[in-house]
C-alpha atoms as a PDB file:
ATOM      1  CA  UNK A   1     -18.587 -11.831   6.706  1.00  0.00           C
ATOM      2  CA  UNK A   2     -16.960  -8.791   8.307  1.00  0.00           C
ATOM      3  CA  UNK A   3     -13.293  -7.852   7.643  1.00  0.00           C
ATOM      4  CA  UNK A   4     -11.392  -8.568  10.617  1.00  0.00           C
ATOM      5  CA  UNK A   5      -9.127  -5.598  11.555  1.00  0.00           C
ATOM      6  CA  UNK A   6      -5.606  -5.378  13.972  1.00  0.00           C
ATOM      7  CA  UNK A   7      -5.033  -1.488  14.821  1.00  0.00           C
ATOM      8  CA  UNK A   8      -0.930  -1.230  15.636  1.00  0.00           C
ATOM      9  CA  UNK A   9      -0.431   2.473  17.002  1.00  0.00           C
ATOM     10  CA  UNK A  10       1.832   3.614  19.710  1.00  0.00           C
ATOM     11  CA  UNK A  11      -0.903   6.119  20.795  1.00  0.00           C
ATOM     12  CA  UNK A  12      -4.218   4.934  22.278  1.00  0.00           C
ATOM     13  CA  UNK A  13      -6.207   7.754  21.148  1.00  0.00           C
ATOM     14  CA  UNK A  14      -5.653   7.112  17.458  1.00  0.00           C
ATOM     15  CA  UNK A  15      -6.335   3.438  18.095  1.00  0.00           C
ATOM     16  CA  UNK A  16      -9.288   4.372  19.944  1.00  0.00           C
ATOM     17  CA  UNK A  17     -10.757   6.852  17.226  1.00  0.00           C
ATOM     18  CA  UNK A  18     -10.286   4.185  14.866  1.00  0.00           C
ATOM     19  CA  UNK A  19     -11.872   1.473  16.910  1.00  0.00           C
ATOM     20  CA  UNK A  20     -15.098   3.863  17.396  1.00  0.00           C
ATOM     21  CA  UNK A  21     -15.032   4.508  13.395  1.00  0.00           C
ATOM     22  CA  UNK A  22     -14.136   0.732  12.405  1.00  0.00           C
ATOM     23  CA  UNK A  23     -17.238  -0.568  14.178  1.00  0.00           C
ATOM     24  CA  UNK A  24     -19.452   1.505  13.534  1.00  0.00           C
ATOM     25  CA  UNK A  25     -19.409   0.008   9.885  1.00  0.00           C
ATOM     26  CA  UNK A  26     -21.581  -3.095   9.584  1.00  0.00           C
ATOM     27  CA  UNK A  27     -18.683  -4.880   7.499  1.00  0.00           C
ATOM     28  CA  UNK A  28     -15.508  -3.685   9.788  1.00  0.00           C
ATOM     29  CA  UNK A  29     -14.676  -5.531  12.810  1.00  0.00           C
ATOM     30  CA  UNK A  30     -11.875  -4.765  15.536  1.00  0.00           C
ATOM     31  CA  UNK A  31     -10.448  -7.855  16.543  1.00  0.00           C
ATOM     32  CA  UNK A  32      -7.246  -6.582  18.043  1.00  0.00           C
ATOM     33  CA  UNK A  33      -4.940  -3.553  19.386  1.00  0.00           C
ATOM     34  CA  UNK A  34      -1.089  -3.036  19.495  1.00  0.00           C
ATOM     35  CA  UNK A  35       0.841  -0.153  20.670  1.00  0.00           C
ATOM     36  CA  UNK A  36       4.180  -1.452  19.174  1.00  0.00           C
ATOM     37  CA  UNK A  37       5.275  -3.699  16.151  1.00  0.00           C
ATOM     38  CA  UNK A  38       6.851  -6.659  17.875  1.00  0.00           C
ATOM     39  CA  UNK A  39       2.644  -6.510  20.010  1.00  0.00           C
ATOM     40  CA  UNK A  40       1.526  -6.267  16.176  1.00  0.00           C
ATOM     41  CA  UNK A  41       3.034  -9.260  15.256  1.00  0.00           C
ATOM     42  CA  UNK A  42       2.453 -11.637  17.421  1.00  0.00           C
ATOM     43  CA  UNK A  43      -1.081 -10.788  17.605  1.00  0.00           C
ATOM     44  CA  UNK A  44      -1.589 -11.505  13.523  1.00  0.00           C
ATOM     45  CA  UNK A  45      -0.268 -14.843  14.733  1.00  0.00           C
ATOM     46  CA  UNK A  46      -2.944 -15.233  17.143  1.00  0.00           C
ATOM     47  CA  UNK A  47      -5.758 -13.366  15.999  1.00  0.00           C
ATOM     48  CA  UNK A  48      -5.345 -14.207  11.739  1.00  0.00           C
ATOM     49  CA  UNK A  49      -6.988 -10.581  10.823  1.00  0.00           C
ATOM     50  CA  UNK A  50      -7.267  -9.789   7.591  1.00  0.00           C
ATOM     51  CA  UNK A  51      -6.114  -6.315   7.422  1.00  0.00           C
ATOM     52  CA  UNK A  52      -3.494  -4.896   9.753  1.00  0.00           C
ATOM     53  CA  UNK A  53      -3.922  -0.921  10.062  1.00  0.00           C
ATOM     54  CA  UNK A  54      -0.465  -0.596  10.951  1.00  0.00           C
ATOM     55  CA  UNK A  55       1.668   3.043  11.764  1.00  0.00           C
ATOM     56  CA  UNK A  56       5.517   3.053  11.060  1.00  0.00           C
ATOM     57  CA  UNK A  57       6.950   5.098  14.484  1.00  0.00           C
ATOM     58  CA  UNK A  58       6.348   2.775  17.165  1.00  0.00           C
ATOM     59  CA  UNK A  59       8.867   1.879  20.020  1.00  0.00           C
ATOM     60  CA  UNK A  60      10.901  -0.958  19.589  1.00  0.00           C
ATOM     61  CA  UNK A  61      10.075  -2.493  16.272  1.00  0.00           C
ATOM     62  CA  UNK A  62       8.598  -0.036  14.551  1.00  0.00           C
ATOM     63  CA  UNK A  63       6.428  -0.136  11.701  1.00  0.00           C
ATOM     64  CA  UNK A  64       8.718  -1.240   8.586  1.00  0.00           C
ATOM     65  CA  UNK A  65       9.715  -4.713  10.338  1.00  0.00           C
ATOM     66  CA  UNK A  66       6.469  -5.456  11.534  1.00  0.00           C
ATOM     67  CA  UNK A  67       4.952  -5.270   8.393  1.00  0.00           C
ATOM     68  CA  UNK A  68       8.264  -7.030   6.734  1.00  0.00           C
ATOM     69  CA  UNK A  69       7.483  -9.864   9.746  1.00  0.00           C
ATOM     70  CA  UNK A  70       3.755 -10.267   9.149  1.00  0.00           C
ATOM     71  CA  UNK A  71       3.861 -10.517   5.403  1.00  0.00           C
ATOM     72  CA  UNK A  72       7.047 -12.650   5.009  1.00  0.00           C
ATOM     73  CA  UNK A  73       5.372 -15.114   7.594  1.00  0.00           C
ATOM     74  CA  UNK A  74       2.511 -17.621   7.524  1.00  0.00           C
ATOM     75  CA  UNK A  75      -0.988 -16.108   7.368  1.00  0.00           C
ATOM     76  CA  UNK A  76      -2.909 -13.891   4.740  1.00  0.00           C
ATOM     77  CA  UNK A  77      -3.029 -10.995   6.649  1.00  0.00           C
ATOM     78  CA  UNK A  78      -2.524  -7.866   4.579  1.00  0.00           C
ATOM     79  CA  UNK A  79      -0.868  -4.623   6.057  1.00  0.00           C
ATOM     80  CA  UNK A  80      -2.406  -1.086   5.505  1.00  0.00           C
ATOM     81  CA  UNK A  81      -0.119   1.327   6.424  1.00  0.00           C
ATOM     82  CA  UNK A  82      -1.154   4.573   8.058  1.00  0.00           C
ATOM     83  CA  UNK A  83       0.772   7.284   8.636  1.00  0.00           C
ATOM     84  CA  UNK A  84       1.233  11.477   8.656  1.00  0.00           C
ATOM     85  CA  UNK A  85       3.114  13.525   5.825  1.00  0.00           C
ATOM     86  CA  UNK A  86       6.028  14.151   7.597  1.00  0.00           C
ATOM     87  CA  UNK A  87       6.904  10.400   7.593  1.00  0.00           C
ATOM     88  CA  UNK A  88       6.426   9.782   3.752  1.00  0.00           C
ATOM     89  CA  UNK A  89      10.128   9.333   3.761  1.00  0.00           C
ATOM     90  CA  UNK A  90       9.123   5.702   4.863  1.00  0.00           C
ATOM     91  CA  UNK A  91       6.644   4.959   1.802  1.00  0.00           C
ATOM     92  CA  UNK A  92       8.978   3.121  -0.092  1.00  0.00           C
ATOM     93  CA  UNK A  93      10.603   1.219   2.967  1.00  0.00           C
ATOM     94  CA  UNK A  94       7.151  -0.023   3.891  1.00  0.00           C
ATOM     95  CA  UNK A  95       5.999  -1.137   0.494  1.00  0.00           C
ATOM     96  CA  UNK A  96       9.456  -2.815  -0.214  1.00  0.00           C
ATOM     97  CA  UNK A  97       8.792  -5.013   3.089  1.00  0.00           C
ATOM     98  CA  UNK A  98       5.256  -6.142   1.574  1.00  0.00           C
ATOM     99  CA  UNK A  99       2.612  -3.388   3.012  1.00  0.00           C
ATOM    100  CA  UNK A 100      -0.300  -3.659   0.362  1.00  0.00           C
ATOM    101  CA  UNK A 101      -1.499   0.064   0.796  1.00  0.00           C
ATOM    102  CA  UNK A 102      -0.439   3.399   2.345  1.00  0.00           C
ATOM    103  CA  UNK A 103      -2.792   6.276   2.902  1.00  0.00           C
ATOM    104  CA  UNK A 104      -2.231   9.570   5.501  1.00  0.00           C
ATOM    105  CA  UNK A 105      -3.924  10.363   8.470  1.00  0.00           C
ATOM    106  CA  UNK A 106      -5.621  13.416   6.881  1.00  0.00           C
ATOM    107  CA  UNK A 107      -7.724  11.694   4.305  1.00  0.00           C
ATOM    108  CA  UNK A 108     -11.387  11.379   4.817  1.00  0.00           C
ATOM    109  CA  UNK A 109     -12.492   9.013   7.496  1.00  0.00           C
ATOM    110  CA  UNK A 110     -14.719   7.294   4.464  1.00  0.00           C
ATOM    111  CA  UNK A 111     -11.939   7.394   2.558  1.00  0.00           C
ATOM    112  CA  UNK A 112      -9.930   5.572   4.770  1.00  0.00           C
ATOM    113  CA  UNK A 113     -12.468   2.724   5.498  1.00  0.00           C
ATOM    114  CA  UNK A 114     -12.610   2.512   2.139  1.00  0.00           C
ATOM    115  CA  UNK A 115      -8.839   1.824   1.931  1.00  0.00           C
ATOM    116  CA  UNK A 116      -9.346  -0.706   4.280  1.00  0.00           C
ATOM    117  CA  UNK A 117     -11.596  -2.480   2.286  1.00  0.00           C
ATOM    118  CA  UNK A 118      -9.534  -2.422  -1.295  1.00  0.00           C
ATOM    119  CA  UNK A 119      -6.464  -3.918   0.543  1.00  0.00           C
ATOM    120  CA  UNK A 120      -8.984  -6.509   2.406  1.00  0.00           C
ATOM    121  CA  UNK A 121      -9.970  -7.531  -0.927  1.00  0.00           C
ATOM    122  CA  UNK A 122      -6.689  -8.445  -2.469  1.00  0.00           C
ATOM    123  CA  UNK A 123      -5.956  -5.224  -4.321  1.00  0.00           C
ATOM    124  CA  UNK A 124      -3.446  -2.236  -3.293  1.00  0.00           C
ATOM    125  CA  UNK A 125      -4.071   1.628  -2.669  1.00  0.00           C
ATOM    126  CA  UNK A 126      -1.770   4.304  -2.343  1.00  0.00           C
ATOM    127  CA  UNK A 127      -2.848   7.829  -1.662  1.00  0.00           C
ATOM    128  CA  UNK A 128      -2.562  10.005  -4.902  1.00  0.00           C
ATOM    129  CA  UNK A 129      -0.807  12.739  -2.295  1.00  0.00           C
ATOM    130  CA  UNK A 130       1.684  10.015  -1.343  1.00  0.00           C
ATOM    131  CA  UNK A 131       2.438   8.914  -4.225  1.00  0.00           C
ATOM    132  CA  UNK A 132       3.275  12.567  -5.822  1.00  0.00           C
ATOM    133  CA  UNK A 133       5.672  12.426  -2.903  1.00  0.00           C
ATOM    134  CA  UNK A 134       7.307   9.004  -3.559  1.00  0.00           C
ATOM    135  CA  UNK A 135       8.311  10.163  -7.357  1.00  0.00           C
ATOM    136  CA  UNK A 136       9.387  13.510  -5.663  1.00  0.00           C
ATOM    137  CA  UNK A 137      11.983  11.845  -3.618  1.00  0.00           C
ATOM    138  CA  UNK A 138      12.952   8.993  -6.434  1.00  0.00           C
ATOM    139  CA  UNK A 139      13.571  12.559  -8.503  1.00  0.00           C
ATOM    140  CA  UNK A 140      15.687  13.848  -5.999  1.00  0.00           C
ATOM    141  CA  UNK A 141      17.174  10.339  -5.556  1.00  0.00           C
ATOM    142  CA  UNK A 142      18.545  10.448  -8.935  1.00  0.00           C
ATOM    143  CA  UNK A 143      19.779  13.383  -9.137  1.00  0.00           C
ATOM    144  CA  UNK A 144      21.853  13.101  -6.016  1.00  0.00           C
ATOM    145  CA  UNK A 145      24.087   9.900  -6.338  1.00  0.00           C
ATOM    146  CA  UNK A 146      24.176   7.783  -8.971  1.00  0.00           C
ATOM    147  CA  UNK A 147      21.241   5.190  -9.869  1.00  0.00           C
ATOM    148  CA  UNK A 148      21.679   1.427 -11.198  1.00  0.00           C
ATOM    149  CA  UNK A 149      20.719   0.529 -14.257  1.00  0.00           C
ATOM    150  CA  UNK A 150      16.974   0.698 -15.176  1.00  0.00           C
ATOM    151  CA  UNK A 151      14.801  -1.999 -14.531  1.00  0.00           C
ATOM    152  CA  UNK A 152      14.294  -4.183 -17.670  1.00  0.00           C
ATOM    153  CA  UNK A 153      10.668  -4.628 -18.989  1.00  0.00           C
ATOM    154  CA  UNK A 154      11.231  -7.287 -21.740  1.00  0.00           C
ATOM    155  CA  UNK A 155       8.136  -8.830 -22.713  1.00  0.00           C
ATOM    156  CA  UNK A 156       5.943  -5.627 -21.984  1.00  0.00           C
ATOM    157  CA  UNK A 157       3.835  -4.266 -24.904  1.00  0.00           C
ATOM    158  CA  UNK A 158       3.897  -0.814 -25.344  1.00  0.00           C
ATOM    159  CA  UNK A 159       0.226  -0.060 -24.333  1.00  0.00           C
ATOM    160  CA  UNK A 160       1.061  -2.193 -20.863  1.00  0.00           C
ATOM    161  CA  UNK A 161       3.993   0.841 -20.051  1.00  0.00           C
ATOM    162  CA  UNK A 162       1.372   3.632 -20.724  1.00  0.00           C
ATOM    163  CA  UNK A 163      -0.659   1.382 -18.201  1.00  0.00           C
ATOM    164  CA  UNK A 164       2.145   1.165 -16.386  1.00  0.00           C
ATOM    165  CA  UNK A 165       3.143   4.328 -15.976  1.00  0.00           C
ATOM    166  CA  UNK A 166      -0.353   5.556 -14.750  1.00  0.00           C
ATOM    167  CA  UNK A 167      -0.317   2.945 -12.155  1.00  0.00           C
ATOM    168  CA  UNK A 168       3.083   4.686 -11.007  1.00  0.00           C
ATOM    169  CA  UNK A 169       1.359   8.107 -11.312  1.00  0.00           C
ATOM    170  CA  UNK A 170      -1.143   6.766  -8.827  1.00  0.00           C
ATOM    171  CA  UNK A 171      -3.867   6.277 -11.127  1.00  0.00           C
ATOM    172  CA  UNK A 172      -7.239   3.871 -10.618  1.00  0.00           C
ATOM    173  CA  UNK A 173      -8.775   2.070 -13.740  1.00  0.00           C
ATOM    174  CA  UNK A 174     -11.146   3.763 -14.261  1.00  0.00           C
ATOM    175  CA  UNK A 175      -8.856   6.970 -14.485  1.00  0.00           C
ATOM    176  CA  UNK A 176      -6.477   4.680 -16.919  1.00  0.00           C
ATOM    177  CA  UNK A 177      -9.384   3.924 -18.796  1.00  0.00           C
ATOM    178  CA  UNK A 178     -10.806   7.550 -19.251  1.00  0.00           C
ATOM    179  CA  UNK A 179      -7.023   8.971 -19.922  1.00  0.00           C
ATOM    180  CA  UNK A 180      -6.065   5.848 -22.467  1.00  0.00           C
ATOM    181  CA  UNK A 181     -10.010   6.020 -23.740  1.00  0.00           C
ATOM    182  CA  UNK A 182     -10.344   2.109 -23.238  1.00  0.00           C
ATOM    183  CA  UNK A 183     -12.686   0.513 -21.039  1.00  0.00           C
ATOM    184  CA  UNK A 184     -12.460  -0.381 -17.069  1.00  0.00           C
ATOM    185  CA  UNK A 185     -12.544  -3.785 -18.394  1.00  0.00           C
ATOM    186  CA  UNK A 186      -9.491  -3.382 -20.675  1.00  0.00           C
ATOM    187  CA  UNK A 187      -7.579  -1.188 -17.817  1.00  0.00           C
ATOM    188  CA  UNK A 188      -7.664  -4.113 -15.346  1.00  0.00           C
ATOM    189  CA  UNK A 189      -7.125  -6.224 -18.053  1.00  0.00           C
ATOM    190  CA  UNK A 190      -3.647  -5.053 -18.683  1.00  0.00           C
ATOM    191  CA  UNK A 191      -2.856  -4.532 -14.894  1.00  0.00           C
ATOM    192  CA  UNK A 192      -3.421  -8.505 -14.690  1.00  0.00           C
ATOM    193  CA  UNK A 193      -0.843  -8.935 -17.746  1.00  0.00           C
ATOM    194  CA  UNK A 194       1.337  -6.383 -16.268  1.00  0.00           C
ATOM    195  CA  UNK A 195       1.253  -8.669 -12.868  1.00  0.00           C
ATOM    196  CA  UNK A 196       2.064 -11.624 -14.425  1.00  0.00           C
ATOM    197  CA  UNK A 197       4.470 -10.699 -16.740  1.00  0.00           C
ATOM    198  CA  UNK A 198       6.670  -8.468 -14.036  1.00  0.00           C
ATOM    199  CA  UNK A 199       6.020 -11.251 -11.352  1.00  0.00           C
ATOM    200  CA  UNK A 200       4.357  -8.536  -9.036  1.00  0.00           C
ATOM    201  CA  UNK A 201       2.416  -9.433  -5.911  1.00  0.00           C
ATOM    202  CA  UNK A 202      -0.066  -6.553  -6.515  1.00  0.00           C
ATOM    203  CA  UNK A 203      -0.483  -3.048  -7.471  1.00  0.00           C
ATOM    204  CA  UNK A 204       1.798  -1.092  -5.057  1.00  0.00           C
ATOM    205  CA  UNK A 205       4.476  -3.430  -6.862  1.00  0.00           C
ATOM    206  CA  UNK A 206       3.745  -2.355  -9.828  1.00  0.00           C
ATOM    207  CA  UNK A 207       4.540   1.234  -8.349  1.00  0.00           C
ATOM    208  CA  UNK A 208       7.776   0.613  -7.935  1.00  0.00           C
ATOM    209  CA  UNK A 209       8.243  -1.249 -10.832  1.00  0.00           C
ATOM    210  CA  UNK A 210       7.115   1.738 -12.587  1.00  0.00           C
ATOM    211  CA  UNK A 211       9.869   3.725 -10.468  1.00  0.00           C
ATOM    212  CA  UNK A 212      12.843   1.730 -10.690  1.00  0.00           C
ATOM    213  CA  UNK A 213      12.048   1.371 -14.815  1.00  0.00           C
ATOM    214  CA  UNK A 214      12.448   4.582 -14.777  1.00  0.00           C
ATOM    215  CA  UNK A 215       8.565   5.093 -16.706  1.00  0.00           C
ATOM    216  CA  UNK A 216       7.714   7.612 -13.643  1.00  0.00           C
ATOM    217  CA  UNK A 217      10.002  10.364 -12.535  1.00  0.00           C
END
């Protein structure tokens, strides 16, 4: 069956470049279009897609609180957030309020379908380039006002934080695999601990997690 798709972008060009790419992909289907969050929303209600392609400056509600509606309401639907470089200020808003991926506008147009089809399948992405960015600006969090304590990670062996700490680095499995020399099968192996043991919905979780322990940074 074909992954059902809801573009939310306050321009109709984007939304319409993406429509054109999206279906011409025999396993990508446009169901729906919204040009602002609060449109977004109540479409997910109507429509039940299974990935929400969703851009954070929109009028009105913008970005953040949609996704922070759709995922903390009824439904499956899982939010890909796509956005520009000048806006990675928002990463970690957007993840905090549930979005399972964020990529940039600039990446590949395979790539992104292909981003599209990780978080459709119940797993999270974050672009490499973003996520250099996100410990960036946890960096210069820290070293301008003072930071709680770090998050604990009782329970976690030490192999799971080198794991860990990869995932924050925005490494893939098979990269943890080739840089811990284990196996792919190992890698996601110890993610699935790691999710279970530190209650985490799914990678990008881990992410932060991997922040806020202060592992990455």
């Amino acid at each position: 069956m074909s992954v059902r798709v809801l573009l939310a972008d306050d321009q109709p060009l984007v939304r319409s470049g993406l429509r054109v790419l999206i279906d011409d992909t025999a396993d990508l289907r446009v169901v729906g279009e919204a040009g602002t969050g609060a449109e977004a929303v109540r479409l997910v209600r109507e429509l039940h897609p299974d990935v929400v392609v969703m851009d954070i400056r929109m009028p009105g509600m913008d970005g953040i609180q949609a996704t922070r509606a759709i995922t903390e309401g009824p439904g499956s639907s899982r939010v890909l957030v796509l956005t520009t470089f000048d806006e990675d200020d928002h990463v970690h808003g957007a993840l905090r309020a549930g979005a399972s991926g964020f990529v940039v506008k600039d990446m590949a147009l395979d790539d992104i379908l292909a981003a599209i089809r990780v978080v459709a399948a119940g797993d999270a992405l974050i672009a490499p380039s973003v996520t250099r960015r996100l410990i960036a600006d946890f960096v210069g969090a820290r070293e301008a006002a003072a930071r709680p304590a770090p998050r604990s990670l009782a329970g976690v062996t030490e192999r799971e934080r080198e794991v860990l700490t990869l995932i924050g680095r925005g490494r893939s499995n098979a990269e943890i695999a080739d840089e811990l020399f284990i196996s792919v099968a190992t890698a996601k192996s110890h993610v699935a601990r790691l999710l279970t043991k530190l209650d985490a919905r799914d990678r990008v979780q881990l992410v932060i997690v991997a922040y806020e322990s202060g592992l990455v940074g």
